[in-house]
C-alpha atoms as a PDB file:
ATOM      1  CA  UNK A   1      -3.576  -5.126   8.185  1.00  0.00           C
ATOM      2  CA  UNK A   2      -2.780  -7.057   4.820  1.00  0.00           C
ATOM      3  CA  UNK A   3      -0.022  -6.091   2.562  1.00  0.00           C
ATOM      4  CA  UNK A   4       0.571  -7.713  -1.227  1.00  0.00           C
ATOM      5  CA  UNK A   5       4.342  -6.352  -1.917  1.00  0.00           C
ATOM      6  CA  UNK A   6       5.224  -6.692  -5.878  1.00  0.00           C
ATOM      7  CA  UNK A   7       8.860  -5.739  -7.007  1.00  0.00           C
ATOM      8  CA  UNK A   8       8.134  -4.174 -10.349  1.00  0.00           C
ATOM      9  CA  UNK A   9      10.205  -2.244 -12.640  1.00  0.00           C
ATOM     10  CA  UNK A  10       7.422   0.236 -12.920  1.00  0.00           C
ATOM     11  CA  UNK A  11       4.380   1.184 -11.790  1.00  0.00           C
ATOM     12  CA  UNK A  12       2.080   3.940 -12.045  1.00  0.00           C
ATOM     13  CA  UNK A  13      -1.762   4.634 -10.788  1.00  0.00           C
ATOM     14  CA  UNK A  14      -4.127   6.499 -12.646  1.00  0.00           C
ATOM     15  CA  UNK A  15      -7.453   8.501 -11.411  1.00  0.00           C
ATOM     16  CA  UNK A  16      -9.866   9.517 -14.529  1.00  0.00           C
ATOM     17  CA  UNK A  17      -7.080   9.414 -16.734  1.00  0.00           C
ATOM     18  CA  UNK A  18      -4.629  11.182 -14.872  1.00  0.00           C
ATOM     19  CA  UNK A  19      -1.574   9.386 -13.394  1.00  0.00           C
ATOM     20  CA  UNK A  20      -1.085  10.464  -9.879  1.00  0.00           C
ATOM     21  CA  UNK A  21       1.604   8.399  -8.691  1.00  0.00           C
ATOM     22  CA  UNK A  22       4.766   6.558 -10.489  1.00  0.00           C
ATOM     23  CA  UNK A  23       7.749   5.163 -10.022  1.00  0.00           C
ATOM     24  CA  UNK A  24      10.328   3.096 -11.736  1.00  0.00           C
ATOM     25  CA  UNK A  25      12.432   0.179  -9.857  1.00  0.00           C
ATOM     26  CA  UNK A  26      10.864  -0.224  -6.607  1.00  0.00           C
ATOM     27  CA  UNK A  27       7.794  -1.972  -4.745  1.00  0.00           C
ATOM     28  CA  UNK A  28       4.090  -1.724  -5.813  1.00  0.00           C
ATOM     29  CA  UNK A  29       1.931  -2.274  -2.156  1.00  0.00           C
ATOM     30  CA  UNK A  30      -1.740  -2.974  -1.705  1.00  0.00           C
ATOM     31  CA  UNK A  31      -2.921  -2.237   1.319  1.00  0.00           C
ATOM     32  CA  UNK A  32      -5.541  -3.381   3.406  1.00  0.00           C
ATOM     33  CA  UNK A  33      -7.155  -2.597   6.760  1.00  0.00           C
ATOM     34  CA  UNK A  34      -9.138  -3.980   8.495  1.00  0.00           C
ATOM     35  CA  UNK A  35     -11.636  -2.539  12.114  1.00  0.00           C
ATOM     36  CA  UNK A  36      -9.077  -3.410  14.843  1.00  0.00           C
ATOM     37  CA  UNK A  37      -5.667  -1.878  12.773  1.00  0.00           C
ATOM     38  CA  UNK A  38      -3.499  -0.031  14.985  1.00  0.00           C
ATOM     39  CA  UNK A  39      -0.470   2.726  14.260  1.00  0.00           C
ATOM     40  CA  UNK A  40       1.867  -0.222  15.561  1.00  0.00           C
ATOM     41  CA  UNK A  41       1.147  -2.339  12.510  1.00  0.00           C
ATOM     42  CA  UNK A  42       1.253   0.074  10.257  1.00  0.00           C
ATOM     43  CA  UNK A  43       5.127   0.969  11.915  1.00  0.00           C
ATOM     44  CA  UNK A  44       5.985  -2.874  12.153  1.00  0.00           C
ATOM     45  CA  UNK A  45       4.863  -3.238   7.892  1.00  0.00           C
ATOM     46  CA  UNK A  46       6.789  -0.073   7.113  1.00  0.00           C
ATOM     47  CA  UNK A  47       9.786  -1.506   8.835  1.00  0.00           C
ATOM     48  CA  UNK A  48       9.578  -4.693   7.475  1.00  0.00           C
ATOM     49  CA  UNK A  49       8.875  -3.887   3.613  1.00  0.00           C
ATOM     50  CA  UNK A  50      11.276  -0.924   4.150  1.00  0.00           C
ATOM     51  CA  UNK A  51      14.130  -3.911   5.142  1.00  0.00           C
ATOM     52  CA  UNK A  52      13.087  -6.501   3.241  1.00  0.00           C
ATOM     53  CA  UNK A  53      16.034  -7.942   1.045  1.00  0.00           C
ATOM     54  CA  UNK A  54      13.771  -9.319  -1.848  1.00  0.00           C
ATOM     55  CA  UNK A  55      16.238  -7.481  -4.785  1.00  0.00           C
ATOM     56  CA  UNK A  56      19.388  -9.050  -6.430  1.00  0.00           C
ATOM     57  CA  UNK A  57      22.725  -8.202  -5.220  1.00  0.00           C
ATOM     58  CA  UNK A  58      25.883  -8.204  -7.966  1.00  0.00           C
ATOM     59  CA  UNK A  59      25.771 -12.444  -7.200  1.00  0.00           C
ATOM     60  CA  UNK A  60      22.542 -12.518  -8.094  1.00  0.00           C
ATOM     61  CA  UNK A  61      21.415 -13.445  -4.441  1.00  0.00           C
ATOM     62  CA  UNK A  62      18.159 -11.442  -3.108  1.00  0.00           C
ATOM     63  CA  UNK A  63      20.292  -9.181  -0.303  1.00  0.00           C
ATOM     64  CA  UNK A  64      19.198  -5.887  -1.023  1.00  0.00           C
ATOM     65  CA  UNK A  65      16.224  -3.629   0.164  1.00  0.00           C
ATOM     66  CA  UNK A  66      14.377  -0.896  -1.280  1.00  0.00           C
ATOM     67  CA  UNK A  67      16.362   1.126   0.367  1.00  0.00           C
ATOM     68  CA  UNK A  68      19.714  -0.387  -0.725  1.00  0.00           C
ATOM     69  CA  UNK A  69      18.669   0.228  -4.630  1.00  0.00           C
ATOM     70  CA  UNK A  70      17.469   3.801  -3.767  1.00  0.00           C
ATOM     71  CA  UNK A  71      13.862   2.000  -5.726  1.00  0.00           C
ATOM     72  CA  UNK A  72      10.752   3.828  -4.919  1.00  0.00           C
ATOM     73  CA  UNK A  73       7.435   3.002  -3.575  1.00  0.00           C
ATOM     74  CA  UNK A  74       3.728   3.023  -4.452  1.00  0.00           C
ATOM     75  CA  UNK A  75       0.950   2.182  -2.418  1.00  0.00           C
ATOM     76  CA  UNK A  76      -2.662   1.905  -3.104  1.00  0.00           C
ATOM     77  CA  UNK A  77      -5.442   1.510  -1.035  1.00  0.00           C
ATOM     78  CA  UNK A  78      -7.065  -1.772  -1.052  1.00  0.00           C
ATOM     79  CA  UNK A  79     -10.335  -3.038   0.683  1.00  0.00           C
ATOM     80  CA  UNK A  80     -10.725  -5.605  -1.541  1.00  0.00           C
ATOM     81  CA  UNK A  81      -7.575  -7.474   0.392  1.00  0.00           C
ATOM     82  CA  UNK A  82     -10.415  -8.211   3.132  1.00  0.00           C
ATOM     83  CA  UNK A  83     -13.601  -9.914   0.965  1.00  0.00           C
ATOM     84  CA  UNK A  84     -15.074 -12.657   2.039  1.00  0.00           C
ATOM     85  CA  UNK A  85     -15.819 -14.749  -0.347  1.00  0.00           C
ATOM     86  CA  UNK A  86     -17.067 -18.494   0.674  1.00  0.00           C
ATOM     87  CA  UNK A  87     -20.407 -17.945   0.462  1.00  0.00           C
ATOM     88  CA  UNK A  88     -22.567 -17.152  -2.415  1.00  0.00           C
ATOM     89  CA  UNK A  89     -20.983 -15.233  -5.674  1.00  0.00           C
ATOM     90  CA  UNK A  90     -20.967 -12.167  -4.477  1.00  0.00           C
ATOM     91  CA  UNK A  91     -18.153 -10.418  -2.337  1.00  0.00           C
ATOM     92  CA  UNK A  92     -18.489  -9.029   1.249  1.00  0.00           C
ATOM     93  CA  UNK A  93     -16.285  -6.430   2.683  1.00  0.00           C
ATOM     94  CA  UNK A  94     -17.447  -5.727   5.851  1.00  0.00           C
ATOM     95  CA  UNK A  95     -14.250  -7.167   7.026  1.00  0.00           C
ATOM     96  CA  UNK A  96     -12.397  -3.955   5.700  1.00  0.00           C
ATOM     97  CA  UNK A  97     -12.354  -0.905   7.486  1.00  0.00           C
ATOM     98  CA  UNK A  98     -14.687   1.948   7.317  1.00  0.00           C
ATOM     99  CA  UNK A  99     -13.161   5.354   5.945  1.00  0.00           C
ATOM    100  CA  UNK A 100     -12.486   7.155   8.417  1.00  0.00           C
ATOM    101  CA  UNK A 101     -10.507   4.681   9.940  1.00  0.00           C
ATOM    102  CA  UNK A 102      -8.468   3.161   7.239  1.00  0.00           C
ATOM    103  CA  UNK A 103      -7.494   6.296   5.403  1.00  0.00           C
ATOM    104  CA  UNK A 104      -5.839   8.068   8.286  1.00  0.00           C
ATOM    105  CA  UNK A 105      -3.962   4.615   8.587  1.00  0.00           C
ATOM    106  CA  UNK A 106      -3.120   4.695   5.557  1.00  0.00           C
ATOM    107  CA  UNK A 107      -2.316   7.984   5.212  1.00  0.00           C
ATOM    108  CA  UNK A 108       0.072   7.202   8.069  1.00  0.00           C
ATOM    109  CA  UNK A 109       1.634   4.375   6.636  1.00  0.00           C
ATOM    110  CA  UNK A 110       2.861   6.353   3.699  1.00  0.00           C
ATOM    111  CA  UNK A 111       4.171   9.182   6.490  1.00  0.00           C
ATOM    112  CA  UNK A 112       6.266   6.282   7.829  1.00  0.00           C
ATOM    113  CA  UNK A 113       7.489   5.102   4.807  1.00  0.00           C
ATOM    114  CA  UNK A 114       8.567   8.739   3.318  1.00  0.00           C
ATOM    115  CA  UNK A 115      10.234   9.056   7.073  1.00  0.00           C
ATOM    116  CA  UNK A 116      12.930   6.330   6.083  1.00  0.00           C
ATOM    117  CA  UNK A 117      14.284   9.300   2.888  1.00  0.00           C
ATOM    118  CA  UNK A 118      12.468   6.641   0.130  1.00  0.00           C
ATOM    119  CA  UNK A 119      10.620   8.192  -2.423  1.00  0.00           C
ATOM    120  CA  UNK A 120       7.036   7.414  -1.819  1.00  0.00           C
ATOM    121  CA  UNK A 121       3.791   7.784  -4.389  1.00  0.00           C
ATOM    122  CA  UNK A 122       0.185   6.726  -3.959  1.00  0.00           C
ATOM    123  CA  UNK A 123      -2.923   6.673  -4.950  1.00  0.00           C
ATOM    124  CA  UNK A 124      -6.239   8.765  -4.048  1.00  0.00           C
ATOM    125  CA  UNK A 125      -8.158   7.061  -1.130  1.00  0.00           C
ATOM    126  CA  UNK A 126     -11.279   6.257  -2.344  1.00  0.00           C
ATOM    127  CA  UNK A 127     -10.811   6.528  -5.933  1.00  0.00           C
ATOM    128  CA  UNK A 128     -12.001   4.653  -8.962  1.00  0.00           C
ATOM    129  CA  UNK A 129      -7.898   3.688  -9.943  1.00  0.00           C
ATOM    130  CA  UNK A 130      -6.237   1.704 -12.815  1.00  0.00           C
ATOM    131  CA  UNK A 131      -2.647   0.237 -11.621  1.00  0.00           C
ATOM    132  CA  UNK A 132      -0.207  -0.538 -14.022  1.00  0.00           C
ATOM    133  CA  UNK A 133       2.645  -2.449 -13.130  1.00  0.00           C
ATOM    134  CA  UNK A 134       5.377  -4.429 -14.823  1.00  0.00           C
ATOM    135  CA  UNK A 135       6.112  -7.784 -12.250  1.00  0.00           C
ATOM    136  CA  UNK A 136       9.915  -7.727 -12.255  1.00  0.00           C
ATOM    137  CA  UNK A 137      11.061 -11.242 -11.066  1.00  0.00           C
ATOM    138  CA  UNK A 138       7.858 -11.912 -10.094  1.00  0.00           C
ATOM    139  CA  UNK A 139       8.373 -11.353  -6.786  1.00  0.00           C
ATOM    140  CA  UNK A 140       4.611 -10.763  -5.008  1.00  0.00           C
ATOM    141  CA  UNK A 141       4.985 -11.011  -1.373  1.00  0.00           C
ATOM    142  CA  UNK A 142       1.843 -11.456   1.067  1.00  0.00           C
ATOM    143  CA  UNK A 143       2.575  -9.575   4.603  1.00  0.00           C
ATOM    144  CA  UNK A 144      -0.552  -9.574   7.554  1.00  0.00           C
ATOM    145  CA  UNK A 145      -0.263  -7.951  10.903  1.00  0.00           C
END
């Protein structure tokens, strides 16, 4: 499981025009997963973005957590986290999962995420999306599992 964390101070998704997730101060996550994922990593990456001090506190010292700063979260859905790329021009993704395993993962990453009282939007599995974002910092964090 591969996670790109971005503290933004917004973000929204869009599907065919229609925005179906936003939030202001918070963290924007990609997610990827991959054949082998398990429920475990998706607890141990809630847990860790959840408590991960990458805000400023009143010193200007990165000590606060999403939680902390009451932010929210977005997360999208993300295949493309597992191309492979080396060879030739073109992308694989066979490395990401199939469907029916990654979006009940996903889908259960969120549920672990909203289970910590943070305010939690996504995207539509499987969707055609356009993420907007503004980078606050930036602050883009790579997390695998």
């Amino acid at each position: 499981m591969k996670a790109v964390i971005q503290r933004v101070k917004l973000s929204s998704v869009s599907v065919a025009g229609e925005i179906v997730g936003k939030i202001n101060q918070g963290l924007l996550i990609l997610l990827g997963i991959t054949h082998d994922d398990t429920r475990n990593q998706c607890d141990w990456l809630a847990n860790k973005i959840i408590n991960m001090r990458i805000f400023s506190d009143s010193d200007d010292k990165l000590n606060l957590s999403v939680k902390d700063i009451a932010g929210g979260i977005l997360v999208i859905s993300q295949f493309t986290l597992y191309a492979e790329a080396e060879k030739g021009n073109r992308p694989s993704f066979t490395n990401a999962a199939r469907p029916e395993i990654a979006k009940p993962l996903y889908e259960y990453f969120i549920d672990k995420l909203r289970a910590n009282d943070i305010s939690v939007e996504s995207g539509i599995f499987g969707a055609d999306m356009q993420v907007e974002l503004i980078n606050d910092g930036p602050i883009t964090i790579m997390l695998e599992k």
